[in-house]
PDB file of N, CA and C in Angstrom:
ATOM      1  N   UNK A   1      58.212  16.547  69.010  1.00  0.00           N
ATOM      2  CA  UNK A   1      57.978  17.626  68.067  1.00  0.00           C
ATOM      3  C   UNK A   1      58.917  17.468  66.875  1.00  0.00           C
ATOM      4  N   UNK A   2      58.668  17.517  65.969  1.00  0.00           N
ATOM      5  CA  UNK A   2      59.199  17.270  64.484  1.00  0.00           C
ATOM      6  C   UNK A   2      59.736  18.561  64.041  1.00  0.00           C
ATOM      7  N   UNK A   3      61.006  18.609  63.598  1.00  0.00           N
ATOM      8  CA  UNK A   3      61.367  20.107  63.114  1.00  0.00           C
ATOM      9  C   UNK A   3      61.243  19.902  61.286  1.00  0.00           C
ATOM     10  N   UNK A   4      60.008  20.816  61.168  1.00  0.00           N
ATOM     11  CA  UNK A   4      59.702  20.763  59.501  1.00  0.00           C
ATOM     12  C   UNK A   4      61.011  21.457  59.109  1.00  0.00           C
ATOM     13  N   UNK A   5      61.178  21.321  57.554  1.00  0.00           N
ATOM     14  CA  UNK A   5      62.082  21.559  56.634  1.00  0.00           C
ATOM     15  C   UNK A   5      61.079  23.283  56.539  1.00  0.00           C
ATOM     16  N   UNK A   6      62.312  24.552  55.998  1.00  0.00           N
ATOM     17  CA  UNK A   6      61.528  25.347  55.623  1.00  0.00           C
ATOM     18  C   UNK A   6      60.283  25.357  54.587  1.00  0.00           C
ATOM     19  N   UNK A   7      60.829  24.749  53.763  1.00  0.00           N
ATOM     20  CA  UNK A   7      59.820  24.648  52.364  1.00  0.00           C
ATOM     21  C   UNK A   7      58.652  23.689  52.886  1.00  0.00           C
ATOM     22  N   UNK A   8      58.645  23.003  53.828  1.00  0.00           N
ATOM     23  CA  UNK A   8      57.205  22.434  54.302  1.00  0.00           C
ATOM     24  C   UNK A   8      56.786  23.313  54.998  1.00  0.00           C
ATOM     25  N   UNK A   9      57.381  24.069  55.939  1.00  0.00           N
ATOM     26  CA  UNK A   9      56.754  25.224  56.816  1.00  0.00           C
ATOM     27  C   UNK A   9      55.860  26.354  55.656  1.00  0.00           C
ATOM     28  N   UNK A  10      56.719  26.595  54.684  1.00  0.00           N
ATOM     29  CA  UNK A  10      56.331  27.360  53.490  1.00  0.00           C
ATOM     30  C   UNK A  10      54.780  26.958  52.912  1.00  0.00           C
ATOM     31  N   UNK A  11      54.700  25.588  52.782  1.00  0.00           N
ATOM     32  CA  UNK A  11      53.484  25.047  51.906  1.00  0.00           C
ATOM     33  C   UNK A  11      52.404  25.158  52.678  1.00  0.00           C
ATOM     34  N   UNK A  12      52.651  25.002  54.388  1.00  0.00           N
ATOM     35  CA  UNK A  12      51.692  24.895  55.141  1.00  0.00           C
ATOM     36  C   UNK A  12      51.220  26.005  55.667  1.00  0.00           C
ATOM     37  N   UNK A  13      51.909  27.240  55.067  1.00  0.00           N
ATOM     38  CA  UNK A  13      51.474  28.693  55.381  1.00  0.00           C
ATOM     39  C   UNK A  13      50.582  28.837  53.996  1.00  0.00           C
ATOM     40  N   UNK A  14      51.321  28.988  52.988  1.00  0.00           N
ATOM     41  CA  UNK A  14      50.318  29.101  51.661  1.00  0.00           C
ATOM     42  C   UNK A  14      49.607  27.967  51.802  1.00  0.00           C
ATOM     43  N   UNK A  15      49.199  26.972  52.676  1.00  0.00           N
ATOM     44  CA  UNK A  15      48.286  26.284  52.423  1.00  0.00           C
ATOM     45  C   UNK A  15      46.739  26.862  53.743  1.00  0.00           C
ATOM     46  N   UNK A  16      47.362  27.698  54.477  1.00  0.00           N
ATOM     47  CA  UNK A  16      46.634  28.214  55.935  1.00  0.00           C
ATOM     48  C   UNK A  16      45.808  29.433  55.182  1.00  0.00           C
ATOM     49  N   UNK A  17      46.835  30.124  54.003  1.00  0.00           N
ATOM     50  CA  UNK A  17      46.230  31.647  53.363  1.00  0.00           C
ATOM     51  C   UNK A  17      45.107  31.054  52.764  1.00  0.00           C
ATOM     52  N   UNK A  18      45.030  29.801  52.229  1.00  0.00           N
ATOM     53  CA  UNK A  18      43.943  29.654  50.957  1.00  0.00           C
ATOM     54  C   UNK A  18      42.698  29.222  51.848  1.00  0.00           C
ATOM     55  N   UNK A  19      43.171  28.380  53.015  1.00  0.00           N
ATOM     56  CA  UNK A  19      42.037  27.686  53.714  1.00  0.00           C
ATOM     57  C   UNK A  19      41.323  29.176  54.643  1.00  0.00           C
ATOM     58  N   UNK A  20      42.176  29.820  54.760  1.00  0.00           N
ATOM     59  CA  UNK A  20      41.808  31.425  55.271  1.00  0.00           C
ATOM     60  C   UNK A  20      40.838  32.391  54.530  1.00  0.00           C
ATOM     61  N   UNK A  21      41.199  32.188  53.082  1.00  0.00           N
ATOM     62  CA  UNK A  21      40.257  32.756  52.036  1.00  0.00           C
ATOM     63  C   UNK A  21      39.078  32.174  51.867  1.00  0.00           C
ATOM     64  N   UNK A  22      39.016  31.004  52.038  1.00  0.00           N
ATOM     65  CA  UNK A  22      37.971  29.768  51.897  1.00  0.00           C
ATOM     66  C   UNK A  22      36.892  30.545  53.295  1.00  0.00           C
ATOM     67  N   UNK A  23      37.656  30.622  54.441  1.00  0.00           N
ATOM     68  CA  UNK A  23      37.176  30.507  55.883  1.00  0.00           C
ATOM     69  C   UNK A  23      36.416  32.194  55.569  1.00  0.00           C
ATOM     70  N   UNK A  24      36.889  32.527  54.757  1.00  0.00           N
ATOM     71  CA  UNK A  24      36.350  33.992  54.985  1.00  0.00           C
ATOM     72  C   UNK A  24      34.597  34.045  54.303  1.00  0.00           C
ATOM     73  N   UNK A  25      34.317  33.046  53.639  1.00  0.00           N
ATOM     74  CA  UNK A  25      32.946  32.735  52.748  1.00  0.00           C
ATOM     75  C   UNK A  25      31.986  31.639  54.223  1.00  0.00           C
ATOM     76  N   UNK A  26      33.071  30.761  54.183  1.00  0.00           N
ATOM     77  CA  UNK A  26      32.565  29.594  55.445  1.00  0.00           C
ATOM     78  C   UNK A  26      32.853  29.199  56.587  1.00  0.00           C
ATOM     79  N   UNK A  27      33.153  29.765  56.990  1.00  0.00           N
ATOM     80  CA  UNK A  27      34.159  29.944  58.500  1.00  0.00           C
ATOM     81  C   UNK A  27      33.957  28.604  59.393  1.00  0.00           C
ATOM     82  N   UNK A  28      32.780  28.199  59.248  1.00  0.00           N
ATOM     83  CA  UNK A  28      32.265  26.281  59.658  1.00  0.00           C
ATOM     84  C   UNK A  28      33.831  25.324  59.481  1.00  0.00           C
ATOM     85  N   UNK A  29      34.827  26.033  57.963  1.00  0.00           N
ATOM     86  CA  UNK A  29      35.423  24.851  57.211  1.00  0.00           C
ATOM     87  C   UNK A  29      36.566  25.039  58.519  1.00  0.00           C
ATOM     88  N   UNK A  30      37.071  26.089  59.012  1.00  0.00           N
ATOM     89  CA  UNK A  30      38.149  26.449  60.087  1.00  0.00           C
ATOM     90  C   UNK A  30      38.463  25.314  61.145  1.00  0.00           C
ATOM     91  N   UNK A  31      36.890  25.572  62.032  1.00  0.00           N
ATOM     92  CA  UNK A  31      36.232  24.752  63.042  1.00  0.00           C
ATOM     93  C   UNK A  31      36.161  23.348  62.715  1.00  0.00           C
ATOM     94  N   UNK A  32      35.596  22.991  61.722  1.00  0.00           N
ATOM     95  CA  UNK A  32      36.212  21.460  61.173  1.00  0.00           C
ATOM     96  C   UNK A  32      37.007  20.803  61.047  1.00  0.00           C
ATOM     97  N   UNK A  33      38.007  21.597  60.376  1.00  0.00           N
ATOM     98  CA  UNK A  33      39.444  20.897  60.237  1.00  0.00           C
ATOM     99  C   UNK A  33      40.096  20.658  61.715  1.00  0.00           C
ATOM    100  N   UNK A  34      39.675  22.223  62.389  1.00  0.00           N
ATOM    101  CA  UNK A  34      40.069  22.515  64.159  1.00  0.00           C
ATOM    102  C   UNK A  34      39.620  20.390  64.934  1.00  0.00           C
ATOM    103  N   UNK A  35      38.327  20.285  64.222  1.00  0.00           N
ATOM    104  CA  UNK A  35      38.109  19.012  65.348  1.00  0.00           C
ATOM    105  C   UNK A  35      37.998  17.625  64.361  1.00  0.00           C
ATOM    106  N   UNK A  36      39.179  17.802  63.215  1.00  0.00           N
ATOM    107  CA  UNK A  36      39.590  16.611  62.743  1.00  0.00           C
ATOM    108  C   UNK A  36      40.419  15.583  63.794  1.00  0.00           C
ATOM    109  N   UNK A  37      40.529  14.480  63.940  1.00  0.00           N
ATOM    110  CA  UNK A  37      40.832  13.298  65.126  1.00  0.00           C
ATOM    111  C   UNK A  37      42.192  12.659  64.123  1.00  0.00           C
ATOM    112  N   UNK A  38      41.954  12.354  63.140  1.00  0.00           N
ATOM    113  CA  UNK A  38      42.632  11.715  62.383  1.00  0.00           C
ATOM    114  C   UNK A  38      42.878  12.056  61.194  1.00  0.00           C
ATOM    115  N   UNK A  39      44.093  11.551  60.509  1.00  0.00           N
ATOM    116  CA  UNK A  39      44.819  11.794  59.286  1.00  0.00           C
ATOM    117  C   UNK A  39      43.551  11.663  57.957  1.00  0.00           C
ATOM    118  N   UNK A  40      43.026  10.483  58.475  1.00  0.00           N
ATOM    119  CA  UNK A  40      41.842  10.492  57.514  1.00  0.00           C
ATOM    120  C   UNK A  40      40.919  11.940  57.501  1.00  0.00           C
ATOM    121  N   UNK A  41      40.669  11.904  58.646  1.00  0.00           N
ATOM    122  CA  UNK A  41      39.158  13.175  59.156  1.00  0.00           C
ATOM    123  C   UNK A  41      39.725  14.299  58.637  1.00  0.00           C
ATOM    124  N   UNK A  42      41.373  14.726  58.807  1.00  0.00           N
ATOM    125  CA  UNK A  42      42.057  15.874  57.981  1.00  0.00           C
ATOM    126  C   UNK A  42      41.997  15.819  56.176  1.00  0.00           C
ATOM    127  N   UNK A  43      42.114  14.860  56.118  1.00  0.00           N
ATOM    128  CA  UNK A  43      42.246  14.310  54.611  1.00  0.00           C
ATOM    129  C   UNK A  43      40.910  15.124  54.180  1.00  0.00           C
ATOM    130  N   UNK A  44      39.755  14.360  54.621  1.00  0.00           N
ATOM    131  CA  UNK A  44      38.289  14.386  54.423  1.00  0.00           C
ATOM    132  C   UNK A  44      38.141  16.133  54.387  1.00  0.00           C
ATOM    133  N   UNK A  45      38.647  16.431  55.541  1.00  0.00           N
ATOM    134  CA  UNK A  45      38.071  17.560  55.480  1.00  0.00           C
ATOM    135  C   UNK A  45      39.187  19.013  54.382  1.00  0.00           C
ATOM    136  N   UNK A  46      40.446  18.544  54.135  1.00  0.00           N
ATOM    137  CA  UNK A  46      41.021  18.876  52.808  1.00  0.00           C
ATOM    138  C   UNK A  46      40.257  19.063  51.470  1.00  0.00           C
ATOM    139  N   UNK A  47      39.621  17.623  51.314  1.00  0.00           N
ATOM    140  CA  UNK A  47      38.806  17.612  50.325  1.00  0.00           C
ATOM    141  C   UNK A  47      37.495  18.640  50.676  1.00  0.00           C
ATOM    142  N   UNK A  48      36.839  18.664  51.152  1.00  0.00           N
ATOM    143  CA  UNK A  48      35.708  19.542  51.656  1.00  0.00           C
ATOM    144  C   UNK A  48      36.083  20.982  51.726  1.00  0.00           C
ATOM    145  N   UNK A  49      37.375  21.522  52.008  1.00  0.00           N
ATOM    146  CA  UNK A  49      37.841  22.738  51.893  1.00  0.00           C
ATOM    147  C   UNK A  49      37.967  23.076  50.196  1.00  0.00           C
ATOM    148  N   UNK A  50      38.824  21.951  49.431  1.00  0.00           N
ATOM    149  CA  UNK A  50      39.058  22.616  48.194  1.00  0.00           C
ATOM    150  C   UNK A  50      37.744  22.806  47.145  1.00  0.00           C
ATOM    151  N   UNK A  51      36.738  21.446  47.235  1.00  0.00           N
ATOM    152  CA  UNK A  51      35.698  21.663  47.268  1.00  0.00           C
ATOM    153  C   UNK A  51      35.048  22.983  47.383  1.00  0.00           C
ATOM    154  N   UNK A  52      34.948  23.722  48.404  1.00  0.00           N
ATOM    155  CA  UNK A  52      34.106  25.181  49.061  1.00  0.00           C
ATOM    156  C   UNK A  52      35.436  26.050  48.056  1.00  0.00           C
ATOM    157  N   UNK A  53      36.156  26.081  47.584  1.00  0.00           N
ATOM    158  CA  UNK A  53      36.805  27.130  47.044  1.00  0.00           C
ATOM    159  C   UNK A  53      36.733  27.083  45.923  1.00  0.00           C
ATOM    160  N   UNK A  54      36.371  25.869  44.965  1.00  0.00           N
ATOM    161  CA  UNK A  54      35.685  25.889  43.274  1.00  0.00           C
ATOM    162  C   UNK A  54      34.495  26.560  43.864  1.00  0.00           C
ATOM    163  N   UNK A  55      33.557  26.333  44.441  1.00  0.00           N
ATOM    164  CA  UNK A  55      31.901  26.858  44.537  1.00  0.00           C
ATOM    165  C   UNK A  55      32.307  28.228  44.963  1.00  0.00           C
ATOM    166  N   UNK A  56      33.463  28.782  45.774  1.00  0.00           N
ATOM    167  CA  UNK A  56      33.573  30.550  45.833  1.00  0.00           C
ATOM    168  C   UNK A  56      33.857  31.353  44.390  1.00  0.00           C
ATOM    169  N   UNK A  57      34.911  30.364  43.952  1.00  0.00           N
ATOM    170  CA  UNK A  57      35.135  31.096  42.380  1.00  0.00           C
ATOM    171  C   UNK A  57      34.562  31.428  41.296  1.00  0.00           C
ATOM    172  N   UNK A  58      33.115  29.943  40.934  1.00  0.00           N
ATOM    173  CA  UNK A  58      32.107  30.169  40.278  1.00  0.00           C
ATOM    174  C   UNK A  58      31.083  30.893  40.651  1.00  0.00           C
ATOM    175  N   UNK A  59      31.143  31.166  42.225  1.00  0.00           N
ATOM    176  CA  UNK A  59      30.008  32.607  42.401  1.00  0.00           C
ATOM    177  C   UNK A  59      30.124  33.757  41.961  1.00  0.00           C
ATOM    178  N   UNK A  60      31.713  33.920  42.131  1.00  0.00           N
ATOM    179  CA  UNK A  60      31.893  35.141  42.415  1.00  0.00           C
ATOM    180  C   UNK A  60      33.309  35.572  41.402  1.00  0.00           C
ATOM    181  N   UNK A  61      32.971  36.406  40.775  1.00  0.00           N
ATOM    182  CA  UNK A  61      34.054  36.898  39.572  1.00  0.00           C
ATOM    183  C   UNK A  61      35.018  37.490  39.630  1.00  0.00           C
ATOM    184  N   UNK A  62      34.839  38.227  40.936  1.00  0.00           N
ATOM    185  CA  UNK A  62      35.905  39.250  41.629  1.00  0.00           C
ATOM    186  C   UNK A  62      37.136  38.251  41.382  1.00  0.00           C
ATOM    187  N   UNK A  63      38.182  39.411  41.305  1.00  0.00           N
ATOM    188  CA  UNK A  63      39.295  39.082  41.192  1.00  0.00           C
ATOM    189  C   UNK A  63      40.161  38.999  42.385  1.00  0.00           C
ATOM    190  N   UNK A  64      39.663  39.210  43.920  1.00  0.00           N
ATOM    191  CA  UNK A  64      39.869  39.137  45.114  1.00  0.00           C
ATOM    192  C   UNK A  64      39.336  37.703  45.808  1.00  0.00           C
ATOM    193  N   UNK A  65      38.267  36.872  44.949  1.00  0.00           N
ATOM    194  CA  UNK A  65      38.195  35.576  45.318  1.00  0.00           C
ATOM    195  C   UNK A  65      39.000  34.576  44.814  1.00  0.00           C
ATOM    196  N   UNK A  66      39.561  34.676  44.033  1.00  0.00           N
ATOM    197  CA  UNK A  66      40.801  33.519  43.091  1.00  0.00           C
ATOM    198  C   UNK A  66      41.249  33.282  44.443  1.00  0.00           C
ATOM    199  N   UNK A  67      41.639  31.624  44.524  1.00  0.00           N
ATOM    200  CA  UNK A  67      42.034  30.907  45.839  1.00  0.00           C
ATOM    201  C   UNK A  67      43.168  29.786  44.896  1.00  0.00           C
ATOM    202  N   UNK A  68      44.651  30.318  45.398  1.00  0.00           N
ATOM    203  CA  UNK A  68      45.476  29.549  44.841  1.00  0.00           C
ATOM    204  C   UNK A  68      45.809  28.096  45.703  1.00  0.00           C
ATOM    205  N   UNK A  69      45.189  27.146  45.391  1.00  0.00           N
ATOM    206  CA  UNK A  69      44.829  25.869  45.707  1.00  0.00           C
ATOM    207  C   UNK A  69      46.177  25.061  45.350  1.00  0.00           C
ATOM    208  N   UNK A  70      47.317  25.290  44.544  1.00  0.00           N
ATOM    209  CA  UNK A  70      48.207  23.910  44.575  1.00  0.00           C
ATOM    210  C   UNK A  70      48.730  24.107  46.293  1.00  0.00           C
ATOM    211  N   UNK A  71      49.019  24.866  46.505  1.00  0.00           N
ATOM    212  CA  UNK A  71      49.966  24.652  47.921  1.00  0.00           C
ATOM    213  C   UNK A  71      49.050  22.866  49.022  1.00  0.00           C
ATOM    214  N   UNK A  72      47.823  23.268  48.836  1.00  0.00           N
ATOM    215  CA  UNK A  72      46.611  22.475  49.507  1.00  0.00           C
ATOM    216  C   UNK A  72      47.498  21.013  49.035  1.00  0.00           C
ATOM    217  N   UNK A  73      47.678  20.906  47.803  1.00  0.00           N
ATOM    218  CA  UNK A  73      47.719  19.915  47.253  1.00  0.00           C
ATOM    219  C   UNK A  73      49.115  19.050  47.630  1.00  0.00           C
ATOM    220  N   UNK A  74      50.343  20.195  47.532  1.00  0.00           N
ATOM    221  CA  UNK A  74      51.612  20.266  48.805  1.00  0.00           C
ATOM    222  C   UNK A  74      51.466  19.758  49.952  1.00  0.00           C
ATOM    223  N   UNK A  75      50.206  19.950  50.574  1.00  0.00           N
ATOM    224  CA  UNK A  75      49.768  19.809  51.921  1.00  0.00           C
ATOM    225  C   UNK A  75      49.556  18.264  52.433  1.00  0.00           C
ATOM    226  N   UNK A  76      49.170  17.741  51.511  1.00  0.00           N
ATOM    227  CA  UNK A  76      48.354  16.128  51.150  1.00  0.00           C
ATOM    228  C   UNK A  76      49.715  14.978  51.362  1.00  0.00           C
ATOM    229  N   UNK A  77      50.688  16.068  50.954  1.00  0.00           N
ATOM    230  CA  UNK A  77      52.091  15.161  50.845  1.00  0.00           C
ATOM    231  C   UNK A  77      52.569  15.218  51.964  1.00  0.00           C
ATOM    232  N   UNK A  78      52.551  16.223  52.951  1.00  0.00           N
ATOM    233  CA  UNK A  78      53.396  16.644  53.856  1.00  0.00           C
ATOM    234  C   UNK A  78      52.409  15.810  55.084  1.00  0.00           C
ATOM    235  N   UNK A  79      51.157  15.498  54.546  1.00  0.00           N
ATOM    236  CA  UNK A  79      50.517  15.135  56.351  1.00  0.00           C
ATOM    237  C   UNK A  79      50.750  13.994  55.444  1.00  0.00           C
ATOM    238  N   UNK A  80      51.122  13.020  54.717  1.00  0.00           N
ATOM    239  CA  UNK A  80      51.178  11.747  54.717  1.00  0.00           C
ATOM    240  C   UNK A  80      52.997  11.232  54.383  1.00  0.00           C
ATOM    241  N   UNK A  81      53.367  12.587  54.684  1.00  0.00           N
ATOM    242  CA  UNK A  81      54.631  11.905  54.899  1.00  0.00           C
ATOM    243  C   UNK A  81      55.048  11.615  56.431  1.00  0.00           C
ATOM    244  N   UNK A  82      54.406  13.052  56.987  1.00  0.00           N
ATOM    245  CA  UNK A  82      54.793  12.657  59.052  1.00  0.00           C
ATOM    246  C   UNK A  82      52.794  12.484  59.381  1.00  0.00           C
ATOM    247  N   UNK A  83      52.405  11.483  59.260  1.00  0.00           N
ATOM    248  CA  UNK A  83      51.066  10.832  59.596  1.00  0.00           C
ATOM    249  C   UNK A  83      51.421  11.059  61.125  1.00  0.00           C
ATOM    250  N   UNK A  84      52.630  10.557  61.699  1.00  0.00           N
ATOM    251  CA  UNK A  84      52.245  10.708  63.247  1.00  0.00           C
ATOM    252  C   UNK A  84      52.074  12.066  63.883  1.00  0.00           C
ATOM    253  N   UNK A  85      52.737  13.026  62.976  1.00  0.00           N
ATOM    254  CA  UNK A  85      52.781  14.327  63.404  1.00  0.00           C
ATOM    255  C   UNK A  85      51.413  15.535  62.859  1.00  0.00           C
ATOM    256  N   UNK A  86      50.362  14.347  62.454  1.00  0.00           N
ATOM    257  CA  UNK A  86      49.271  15.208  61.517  1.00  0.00           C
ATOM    258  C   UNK A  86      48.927  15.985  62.667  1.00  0.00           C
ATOM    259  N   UNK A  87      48.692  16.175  63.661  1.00  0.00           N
ATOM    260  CA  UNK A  87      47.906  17.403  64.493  1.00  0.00           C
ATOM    261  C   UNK A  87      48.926  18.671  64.733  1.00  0.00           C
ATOM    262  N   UNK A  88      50.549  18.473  64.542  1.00  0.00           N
ATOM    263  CA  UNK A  88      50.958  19.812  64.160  1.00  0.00           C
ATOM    264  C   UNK A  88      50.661  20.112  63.722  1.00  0.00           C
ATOM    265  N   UNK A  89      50.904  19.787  62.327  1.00  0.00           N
ATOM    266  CA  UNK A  89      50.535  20.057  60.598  1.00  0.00           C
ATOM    267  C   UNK A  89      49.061  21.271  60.875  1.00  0.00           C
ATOM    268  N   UNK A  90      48.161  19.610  61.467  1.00  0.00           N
ATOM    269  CA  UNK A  90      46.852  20.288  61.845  1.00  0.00           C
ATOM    270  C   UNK A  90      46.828  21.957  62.228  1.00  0.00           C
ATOM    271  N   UNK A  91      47.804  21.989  63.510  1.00  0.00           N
ATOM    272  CA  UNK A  91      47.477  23.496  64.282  1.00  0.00           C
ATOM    273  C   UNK A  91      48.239  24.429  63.713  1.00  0.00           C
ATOM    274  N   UNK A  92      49.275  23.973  63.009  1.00  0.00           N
ATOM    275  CA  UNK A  92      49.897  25.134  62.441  1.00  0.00           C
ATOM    276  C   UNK A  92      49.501  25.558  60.771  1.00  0.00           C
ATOM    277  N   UNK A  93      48.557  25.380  60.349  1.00  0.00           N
ATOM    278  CA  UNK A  93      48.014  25.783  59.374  1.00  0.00           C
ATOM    279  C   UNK A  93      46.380  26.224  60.103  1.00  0.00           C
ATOM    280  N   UNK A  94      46.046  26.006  60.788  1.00  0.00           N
ATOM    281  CA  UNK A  94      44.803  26.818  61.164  1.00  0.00           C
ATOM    282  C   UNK A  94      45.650  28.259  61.697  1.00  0.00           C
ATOM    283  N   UNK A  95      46.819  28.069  62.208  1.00  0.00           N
ATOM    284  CA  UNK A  95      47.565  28.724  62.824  1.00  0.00           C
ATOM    285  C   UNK A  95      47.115  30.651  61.593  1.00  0.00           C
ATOM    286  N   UNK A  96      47.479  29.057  60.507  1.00  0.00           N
ATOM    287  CA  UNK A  96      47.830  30.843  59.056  1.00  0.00           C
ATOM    288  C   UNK A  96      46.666  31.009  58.627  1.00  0.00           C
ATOM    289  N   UNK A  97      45.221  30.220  58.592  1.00  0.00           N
ATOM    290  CA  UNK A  97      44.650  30.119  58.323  1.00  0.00           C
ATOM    291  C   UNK A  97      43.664  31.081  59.274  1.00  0.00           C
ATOM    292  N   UNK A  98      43.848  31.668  60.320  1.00  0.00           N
ATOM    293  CA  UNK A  98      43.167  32.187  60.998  1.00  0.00           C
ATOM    294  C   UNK A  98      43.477  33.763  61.049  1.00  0.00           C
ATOM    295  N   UNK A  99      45.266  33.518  60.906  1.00  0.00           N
ATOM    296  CA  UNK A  99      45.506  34.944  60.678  1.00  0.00           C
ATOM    297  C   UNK A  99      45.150  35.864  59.039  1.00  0.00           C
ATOM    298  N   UNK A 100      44.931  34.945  58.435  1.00  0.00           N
ATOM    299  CA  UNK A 100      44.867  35.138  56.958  1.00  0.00           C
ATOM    300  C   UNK A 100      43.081  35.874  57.280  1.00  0.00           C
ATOM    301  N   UNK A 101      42.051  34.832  57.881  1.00  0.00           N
ATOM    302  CA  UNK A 101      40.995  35.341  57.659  1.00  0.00           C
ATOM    303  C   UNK A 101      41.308  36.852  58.581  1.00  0.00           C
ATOM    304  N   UNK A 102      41.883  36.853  60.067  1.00  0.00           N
ATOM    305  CA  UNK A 102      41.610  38.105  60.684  1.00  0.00           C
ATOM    306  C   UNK A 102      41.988  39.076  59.494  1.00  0.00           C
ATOM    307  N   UNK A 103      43.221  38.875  58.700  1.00  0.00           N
ATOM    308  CA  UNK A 103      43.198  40.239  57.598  1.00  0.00           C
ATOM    309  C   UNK A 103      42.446  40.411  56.816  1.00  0.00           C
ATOM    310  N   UNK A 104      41.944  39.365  56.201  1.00  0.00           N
ATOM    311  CA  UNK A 104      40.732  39.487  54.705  1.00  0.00           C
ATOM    312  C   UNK A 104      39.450  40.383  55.618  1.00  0.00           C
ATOM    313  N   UNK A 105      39.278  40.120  56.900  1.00  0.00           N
ATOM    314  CA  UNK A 105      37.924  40.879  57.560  1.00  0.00           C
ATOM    315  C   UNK A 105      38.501  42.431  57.653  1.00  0.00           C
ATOM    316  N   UNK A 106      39.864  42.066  58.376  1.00  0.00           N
ATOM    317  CA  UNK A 106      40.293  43.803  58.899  1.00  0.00           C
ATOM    318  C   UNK A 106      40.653  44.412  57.561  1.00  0.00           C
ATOM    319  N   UNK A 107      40.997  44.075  56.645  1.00  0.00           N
ATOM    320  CA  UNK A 107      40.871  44.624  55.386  1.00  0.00           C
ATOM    321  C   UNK A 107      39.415  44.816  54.655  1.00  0.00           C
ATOM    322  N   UNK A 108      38.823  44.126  54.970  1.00  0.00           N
ATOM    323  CA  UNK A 108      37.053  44.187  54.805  1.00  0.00           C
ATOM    324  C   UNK A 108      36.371  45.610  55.235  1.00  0.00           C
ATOM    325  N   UNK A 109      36.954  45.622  56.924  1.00  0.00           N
ATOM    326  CA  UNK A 109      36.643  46.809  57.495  1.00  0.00           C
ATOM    327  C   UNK A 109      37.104  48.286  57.218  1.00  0.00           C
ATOM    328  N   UNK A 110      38.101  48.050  56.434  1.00  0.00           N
ATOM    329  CA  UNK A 110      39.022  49.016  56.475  1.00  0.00           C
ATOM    330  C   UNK A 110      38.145  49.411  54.798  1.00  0.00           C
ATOM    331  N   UNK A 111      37.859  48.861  54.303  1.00  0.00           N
ATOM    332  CA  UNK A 111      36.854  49.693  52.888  1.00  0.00           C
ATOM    333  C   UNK A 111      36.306  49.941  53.333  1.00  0.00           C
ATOM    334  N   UNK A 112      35.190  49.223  54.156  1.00  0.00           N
ATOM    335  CA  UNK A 112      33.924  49.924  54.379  1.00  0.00           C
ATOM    336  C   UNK A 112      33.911  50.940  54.947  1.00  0.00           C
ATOM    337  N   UNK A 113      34.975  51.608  56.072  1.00  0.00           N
ATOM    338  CA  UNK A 113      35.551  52.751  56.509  1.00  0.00           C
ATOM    339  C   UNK A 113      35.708  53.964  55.641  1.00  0.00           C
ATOM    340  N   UNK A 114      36.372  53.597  54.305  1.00  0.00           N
ATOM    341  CA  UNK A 114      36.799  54.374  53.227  1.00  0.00           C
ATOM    342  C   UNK A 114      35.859  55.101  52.323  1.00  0.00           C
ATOM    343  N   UNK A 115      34.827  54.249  52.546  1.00  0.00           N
ATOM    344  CA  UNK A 115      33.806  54.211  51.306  1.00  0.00           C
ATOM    345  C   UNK A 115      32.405  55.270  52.234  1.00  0.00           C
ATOM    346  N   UNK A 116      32.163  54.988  53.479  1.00  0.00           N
ATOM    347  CA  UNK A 116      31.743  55.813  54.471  1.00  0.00           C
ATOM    348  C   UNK A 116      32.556  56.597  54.363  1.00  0.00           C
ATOM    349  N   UNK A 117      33.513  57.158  54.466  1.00  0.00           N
ATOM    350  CA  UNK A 117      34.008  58.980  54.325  1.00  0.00           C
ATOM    351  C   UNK A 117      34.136  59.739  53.361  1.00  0.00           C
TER     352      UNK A 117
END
């Protein structure tokens, strides 16, 4: 087990929130990254995440879809600096990435609650 530096722990949380925001439109992208094998298949599927977050922004104007994407880009550095350690990397950004979507929904729920009373 590799003990990350804080500021990599840092990038790979703001990098879990954005893939979380992403997951909240496509939730498929979560599960993907979940059964990446390799540094490449993570790579691949990096690209395929930031990808799905230009196509959320040009749908949608709201100012609650903006997806701050450099951290992602942070991310690219950090799985190719510990390549042997890419499936931490891996689980601990689905890690934020999962808790990020449970809030964007329970915050979802929590209007529609508001707006019903």
């Amino acid at each position: 087990m590799i003990k990350f530096e804080s500021q990599e722990l840092e990038v790979m949380k703001k990098s879990g929130e954005a893939i979380g925001r992403v997951a909240k439109h496509y939730i498929s992208e979560i599960y993907q990254l979940d059964r990446a094998r390799t540094v490449e298949d993570i790579e691949k599927q990096i690209k395929n995440i930031s990808l799905r977050a230009m196509s959320i922004e040009k749908k949608e104007e709201k100012d609650d879809t903006k997806i701050y994407m450099p951290p992602i880009a942070d991310l690219m550095v950090i799985i190719n600096k510990y390549k042997e350690a890419y499936d931490e990397i891996k689980d601990i950004v689905i890690v934020y990435a999962s808790i990020e979507l449970s809030y964007l929904k329970w915050k979802e729920n929590q209007t529609k609650k508001e707006k019903e009373e």
